[in-house]
Protein backbone atom coordinates (compact mmCIF):
# COMPACT_ATOMS: atom_id res chain seq x y z
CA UNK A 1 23.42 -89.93 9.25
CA UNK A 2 23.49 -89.49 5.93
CA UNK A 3 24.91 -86.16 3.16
CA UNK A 4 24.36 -86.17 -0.39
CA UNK A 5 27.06 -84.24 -2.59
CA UNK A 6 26.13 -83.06 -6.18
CA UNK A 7 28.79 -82.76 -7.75
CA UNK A 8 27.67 -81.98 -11.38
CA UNK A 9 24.91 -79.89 -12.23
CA UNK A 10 22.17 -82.49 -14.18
CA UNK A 11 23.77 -85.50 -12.54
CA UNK A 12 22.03 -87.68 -9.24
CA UNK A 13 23.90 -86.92 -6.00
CA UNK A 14 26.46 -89.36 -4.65
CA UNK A 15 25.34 -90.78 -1.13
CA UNK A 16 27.90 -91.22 1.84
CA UNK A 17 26.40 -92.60 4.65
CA UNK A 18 28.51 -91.20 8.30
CA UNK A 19 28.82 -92.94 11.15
CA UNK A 20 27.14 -92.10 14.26
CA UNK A 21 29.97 -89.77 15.75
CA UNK A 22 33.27 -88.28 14.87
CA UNK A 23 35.70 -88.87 17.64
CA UNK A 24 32.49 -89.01 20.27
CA UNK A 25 30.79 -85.69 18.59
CA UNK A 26 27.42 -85.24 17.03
CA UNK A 27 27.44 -84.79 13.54
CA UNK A 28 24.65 -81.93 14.23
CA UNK A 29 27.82 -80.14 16.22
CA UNK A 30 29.87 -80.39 13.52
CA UNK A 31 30.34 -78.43 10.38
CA UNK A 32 29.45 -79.18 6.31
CA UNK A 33 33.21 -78.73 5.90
CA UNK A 34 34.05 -81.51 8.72
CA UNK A 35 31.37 -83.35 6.68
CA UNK A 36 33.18 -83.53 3.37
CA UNK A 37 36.67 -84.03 4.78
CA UNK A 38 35.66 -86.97 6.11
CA UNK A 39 33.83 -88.23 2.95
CA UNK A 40 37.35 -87.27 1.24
CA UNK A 41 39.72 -89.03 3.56
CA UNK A 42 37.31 -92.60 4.12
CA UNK A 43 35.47 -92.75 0.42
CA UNK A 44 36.65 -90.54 -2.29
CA UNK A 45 39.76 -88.92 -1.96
CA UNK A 46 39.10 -86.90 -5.21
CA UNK A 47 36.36 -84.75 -3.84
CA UNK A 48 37.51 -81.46 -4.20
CA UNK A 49 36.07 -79.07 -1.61
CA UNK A 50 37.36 -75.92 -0.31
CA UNK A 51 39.49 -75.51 2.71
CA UNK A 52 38.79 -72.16 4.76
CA UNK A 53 39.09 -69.84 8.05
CA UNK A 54 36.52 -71.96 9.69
CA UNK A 55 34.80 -68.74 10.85
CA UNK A 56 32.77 -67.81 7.74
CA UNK A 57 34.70 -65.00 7.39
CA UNK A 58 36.24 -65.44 3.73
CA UNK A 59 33.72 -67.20 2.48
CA UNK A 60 35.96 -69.36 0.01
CA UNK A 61 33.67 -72.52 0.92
CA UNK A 62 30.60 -71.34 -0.41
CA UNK A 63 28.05 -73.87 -0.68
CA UNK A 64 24.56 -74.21 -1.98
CA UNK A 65 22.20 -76.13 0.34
CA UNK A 66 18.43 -76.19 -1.02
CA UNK A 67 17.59 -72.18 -2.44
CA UNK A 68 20.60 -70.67 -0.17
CA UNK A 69 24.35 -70.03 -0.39
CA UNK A 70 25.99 -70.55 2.89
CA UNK A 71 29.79 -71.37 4.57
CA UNK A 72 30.45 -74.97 4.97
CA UNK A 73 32.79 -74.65 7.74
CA UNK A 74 29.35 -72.57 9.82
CA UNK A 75 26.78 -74.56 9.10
CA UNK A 76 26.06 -77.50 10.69
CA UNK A 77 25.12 -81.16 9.03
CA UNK A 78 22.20 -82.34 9.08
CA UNK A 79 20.66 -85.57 8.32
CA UNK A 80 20.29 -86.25 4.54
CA UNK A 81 21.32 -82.55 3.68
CA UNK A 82 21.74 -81.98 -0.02
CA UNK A 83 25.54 -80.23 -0.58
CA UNK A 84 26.07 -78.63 -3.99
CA UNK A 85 28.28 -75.68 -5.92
CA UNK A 86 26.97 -72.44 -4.89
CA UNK A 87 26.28 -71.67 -8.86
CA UNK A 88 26.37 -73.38 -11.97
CA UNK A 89 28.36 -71.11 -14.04
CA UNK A 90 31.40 -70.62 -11.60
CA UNK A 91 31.60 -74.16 -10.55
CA UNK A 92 35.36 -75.12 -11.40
CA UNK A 93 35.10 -79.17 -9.54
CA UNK A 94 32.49 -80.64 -7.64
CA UNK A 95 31.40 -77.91 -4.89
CA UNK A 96 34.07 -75.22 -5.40
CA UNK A 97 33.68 -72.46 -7.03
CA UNK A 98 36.04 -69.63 -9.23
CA UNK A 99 36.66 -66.90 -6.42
CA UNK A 100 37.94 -64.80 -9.03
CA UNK A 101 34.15 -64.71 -10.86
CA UNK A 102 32.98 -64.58 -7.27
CA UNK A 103 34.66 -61.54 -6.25
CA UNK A 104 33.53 -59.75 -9.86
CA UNK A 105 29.52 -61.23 -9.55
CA UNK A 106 29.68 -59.00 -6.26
CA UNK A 107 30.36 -55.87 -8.02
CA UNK A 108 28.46 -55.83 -11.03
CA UNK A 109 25.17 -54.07 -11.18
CA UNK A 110 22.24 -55.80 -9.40
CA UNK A 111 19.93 -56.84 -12.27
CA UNK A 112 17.31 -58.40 -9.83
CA UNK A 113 17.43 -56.78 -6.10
CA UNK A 114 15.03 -60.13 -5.30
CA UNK A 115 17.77 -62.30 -6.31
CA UNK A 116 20.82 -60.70 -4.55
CA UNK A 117 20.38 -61.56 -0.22
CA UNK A 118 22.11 -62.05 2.50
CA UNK A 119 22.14 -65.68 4.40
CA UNK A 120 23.46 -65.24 8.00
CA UNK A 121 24.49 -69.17 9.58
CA UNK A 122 26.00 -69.24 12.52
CA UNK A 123 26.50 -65.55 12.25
CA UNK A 124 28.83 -65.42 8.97
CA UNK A 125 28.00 -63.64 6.28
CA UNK A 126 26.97 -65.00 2.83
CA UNK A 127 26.35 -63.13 -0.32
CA UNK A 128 24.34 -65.10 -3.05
CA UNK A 129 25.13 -64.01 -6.56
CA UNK A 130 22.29 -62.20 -8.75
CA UNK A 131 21.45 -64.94 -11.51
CA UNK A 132 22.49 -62.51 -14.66
């Protein structure tokens, strides 16, 4: 099992090959979040990611994986998923992101109704922020 982690826009993805299990559970049982704190606590200890409720409830880990913005701590790992900031412009270190900008991208006008939908893993919630 293997995740890649993008931590700057532009840049290649570092690789962190997992092991097998995590104290005798499959990786595909386990969350993104469980993902990245072990990459932090076995390879890189300055990854920053973003602690949360581990429901998907407050939706402070917001993650980008391929075209969607989803929880870490719902969705599961899969092999050789890409993990990166939700968006660009409110990217603050590797995959978090300002909540502050967060919290005001979800109540400004909707430029682009196409671009604004909801993502529902694991049954949590995810808004993903209109592009303007």
């Amino acid at each position: 099992m293997r995740i890649r982690i993008r931590r700057e826009f532009g840049q290649e993805p570092t690789i962190y090959e997992l092991p097998a299990t995590l104290d005798g559970q499959d990786w595909a049982s386990l969350s993104l979040s469980a993902a990245m704190a072990y990459v932090q606590r076995r390879y890189d200890p300055s990854l920053a990611y973003a602690l949360s409720c581990g429901r998907g409830s407050c939706n402070i880990c917001v993650v980008r994986i391929g075209d969607e913005v989803v929880t870490a701590c719902t969705t599961p790992v899969t092999d050789d998923v890409l993990i990166e900031p939700a968006r660009q412009k409110l990217q603050v270190k590797d995959v978090i992101v300002d909540m502050g900008l967060v919290k005001k991208a979800r109540i400004a006008p909707i430029r682009d109704p196409a671009a604004f939908r909801l993502s529902t893993p694991s049954n949590a919630s995810v808004e993903e922020f209109s592009s303007g």
